[in-house]
N, C-alpha and C. Protein backbone atom coordinates (compact mmCIF):
# COMPACT_ATOMS: atom_id res chain seq x y z
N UNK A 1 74.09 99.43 122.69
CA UNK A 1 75.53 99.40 122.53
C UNK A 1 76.11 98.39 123.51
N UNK A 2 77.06 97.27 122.89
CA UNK A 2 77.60 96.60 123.73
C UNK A 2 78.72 97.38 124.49
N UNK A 3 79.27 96.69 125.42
CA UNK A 3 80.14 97.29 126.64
C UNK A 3 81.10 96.24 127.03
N UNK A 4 81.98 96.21 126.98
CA UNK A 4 83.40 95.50 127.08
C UNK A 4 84.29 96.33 128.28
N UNK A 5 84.52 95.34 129.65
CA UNK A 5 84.98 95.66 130.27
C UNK A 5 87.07 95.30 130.45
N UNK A 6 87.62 96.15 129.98
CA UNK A 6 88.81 95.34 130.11
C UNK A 6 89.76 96.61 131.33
N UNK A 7 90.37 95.80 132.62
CA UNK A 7 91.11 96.67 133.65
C UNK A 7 92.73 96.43 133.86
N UNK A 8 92.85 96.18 132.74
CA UNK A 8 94.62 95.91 131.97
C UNK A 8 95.02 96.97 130.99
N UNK A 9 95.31 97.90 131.25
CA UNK A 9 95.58 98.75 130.17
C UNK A 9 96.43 98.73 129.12
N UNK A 10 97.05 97.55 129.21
CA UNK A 10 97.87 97.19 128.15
C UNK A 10 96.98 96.46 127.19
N UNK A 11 96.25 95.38 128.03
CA UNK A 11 95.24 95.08 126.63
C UNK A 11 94.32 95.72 125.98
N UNK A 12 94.12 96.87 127.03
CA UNK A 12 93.04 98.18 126.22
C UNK A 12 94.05 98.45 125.13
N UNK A 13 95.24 98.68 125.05
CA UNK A 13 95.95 99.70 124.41
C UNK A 13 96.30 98.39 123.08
N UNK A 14 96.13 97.21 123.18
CA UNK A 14 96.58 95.93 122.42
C UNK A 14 94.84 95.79 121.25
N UNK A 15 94.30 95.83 122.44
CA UNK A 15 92.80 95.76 121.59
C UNK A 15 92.88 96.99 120.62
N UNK A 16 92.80 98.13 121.11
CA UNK A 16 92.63 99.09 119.97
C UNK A 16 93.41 99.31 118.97
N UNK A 17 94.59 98.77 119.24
CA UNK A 17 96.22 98.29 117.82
C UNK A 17 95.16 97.53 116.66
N UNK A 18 94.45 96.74 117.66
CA UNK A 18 94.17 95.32 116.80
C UNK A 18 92.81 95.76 115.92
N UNK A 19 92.43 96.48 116.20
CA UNK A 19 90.66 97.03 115.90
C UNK A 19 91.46 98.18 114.45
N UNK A 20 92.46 99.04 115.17
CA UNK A 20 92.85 99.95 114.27
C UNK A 20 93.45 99.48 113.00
N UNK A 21 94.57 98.21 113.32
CA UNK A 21 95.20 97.47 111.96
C UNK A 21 94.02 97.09 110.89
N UNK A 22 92.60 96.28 112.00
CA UNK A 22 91.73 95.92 110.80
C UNK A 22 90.91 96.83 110.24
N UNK A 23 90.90 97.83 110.59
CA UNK A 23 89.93 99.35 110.19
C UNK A 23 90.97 99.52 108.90
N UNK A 24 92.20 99.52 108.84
CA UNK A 24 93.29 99.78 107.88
C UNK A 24 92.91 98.70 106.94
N UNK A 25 93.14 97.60 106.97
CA UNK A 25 93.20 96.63 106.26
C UNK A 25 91.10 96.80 105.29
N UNK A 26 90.41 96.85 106.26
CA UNK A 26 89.21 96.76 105.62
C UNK A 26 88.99 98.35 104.59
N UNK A 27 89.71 99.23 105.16
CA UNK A 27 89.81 100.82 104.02
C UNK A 27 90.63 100.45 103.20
N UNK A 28 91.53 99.42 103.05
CA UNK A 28 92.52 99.29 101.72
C UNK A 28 91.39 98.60 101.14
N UNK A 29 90.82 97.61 101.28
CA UNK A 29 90.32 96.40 100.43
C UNK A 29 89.36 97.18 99.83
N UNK A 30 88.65 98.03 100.58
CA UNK A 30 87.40 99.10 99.92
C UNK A 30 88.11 99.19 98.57
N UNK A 31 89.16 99.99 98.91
CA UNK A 31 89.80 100.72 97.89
C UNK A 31 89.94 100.00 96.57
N UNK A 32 90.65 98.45 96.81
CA UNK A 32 91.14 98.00 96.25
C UNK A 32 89.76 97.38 95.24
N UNK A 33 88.72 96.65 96.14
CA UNK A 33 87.14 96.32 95.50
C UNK A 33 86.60 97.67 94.81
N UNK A 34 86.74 98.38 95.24
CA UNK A 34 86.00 99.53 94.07
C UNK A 34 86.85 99.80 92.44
N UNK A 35 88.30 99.87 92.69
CA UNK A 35 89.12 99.77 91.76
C UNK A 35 88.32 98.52 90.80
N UNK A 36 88.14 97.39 91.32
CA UNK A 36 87.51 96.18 90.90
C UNK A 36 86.78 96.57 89.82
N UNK A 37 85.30 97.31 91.09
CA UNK A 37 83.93 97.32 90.10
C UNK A 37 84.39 98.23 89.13
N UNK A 38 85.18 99.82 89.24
CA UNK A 38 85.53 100.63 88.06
C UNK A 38 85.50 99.83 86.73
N UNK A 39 86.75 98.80 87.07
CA UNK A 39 87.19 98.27 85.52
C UNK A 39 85.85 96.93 84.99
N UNK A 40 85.11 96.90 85.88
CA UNK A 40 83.74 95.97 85.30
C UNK A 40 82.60 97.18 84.36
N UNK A 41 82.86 98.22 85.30
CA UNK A 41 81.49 98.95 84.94
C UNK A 41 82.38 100.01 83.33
N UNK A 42 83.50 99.66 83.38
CA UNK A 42 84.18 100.22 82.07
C UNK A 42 83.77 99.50 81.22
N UNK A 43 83.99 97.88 81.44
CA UNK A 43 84.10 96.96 80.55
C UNK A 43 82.24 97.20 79.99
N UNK A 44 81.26 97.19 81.02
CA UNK A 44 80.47 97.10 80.13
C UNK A 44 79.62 98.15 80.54
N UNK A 45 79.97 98.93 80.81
CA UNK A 45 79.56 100.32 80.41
C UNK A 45 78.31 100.96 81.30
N UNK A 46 78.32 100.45 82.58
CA UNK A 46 76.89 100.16 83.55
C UNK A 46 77.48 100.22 84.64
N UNK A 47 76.59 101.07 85.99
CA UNK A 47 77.06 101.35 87.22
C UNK A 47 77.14 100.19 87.73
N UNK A 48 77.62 99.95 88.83
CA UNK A 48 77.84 98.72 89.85
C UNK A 48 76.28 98.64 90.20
N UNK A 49 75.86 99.60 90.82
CA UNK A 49 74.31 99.66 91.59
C UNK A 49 73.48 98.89 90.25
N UNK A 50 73.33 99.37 89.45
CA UNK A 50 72.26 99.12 88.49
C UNK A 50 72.95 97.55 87.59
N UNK A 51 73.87 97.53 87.56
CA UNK A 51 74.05 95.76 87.29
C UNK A 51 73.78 94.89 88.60
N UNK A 52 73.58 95.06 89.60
CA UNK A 52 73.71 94.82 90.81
C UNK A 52 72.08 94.22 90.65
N UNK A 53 71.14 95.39 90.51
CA UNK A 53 69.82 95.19 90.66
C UNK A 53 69.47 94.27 89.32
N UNK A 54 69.84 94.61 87.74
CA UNK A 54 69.68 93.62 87.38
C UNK A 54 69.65 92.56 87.56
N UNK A 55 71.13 92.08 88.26
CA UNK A 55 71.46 90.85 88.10
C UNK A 55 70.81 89.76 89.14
N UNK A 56 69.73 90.67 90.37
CA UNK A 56 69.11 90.23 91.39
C UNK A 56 67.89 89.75 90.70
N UNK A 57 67.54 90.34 89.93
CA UNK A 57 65.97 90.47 88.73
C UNK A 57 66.55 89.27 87.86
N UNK A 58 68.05 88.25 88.01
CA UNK A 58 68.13 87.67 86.82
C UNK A 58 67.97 88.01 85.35
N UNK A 59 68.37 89.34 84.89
CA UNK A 59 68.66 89.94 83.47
C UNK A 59 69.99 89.79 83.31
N UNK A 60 71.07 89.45 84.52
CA UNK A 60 72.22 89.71 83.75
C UNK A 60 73.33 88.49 82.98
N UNK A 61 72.10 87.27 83.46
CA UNK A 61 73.16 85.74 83.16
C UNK A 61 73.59 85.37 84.27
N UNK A 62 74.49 84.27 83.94
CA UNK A 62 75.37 83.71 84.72
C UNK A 62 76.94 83.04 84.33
N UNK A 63 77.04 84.54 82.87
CA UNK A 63 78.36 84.12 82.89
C UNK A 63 79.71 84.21 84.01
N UNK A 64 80.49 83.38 83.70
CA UNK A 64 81.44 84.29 85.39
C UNK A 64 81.88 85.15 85.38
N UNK A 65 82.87 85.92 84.43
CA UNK A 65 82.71 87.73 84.56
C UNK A 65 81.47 87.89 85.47
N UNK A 66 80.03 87.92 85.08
CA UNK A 66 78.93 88.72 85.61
C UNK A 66 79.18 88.19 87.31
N UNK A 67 79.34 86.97 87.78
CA UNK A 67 79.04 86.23 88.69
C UNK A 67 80.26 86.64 89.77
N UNK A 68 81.44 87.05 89.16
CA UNK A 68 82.56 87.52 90.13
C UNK A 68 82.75 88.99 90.55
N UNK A 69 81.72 89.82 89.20
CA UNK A 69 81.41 91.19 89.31
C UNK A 69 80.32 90.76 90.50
N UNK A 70 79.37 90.61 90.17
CA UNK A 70 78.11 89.95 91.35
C UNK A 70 79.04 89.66 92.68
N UNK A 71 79.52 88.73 92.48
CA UNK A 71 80.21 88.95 94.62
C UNK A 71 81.17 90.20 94.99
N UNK A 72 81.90 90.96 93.80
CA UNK A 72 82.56 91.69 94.35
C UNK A 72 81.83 92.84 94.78
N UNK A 73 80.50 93.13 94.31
CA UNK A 73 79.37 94.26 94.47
C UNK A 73 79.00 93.89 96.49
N UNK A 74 79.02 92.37 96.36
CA UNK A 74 78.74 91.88 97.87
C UNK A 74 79.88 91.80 98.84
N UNK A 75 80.93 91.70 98.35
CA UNK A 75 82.38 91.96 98.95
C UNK A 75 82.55 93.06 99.67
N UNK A 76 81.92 94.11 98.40
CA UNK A 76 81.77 95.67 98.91
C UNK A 76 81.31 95.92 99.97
N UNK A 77 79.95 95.54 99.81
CA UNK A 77 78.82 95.87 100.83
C UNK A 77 79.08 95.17 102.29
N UNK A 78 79.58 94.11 102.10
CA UNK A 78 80.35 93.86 103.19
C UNK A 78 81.45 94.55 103.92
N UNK A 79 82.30 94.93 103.59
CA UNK A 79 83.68 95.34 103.56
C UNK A 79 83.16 96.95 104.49
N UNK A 80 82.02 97.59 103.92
CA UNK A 80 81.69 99.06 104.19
C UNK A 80 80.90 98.61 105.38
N UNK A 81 80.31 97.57 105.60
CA UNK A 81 79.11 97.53 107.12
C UNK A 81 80.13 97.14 107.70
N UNK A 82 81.19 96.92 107.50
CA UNK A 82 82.11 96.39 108.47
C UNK A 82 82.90 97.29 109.11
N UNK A 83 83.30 98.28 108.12
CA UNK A 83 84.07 99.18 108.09
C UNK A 83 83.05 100.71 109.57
N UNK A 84 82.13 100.30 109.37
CA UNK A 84 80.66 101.52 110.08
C UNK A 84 80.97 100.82 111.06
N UNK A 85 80.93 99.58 111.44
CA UNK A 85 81.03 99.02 112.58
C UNK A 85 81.94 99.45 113.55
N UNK A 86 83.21 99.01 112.76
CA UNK A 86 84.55 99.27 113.29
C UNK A 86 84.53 100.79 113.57
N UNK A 87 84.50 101.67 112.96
CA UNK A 87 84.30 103.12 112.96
C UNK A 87 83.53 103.64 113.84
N UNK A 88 82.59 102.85 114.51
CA UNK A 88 81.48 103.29 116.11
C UNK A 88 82.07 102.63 117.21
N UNK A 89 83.51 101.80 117.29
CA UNK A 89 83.81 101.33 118.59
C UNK A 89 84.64 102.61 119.45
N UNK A 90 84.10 102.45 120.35
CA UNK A 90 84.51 103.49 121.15
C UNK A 90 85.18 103.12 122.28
N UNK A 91 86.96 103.62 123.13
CA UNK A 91 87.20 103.58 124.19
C UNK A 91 86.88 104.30 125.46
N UNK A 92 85.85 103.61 126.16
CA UNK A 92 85.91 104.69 127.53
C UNK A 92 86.58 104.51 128.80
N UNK A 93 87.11 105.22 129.44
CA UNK A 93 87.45 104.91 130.94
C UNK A 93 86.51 104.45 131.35
């Protein structure tokens, strides 16, 4: 675990504003990217996970529907390791 020394308590209290706004901002976008994959995996009738793995195996094409569903699956996965990250920072005295 890294360790960040800060003895300004205003910037302790500025840092964790700033950590907390993007913890907010990265739980909306979740929200908003899953809304995403819903209306893909409606359209064609297949979980995110399992078009996901297809489309790694090259079964699914390369039309762009598939290719913008394809990054938003990686958008995700991003968005959530980011989100774990942010979610283990801890303030100590």
């Amino acid at each position: 675990m890294e360790k960040i020394k800060i003895n300004n308590s205003h910037s302790k209290k500025l840092l964790k504003s700033v950590l907390d706004r993007e913890l907010n901002i990265i739980t909306t976008s979740i929200k908003l990217s899953e809304k995403k994959l819903k209306s893909f995996e409606k359209t064609y009738k297949i979980s995110s996970n399992v078009f996901f793995e297809k489309y790694k195996s090259g079964l699914m094409g390369d039309d762009p529907e598939i290719m913008l569903w394809a990054a938003e699956v990686q958008i995700l996965n991003r968005l959530k390791a980011d989100q774990k990250h942010l979610a283990g920072v801890r303030f100590v005295n």
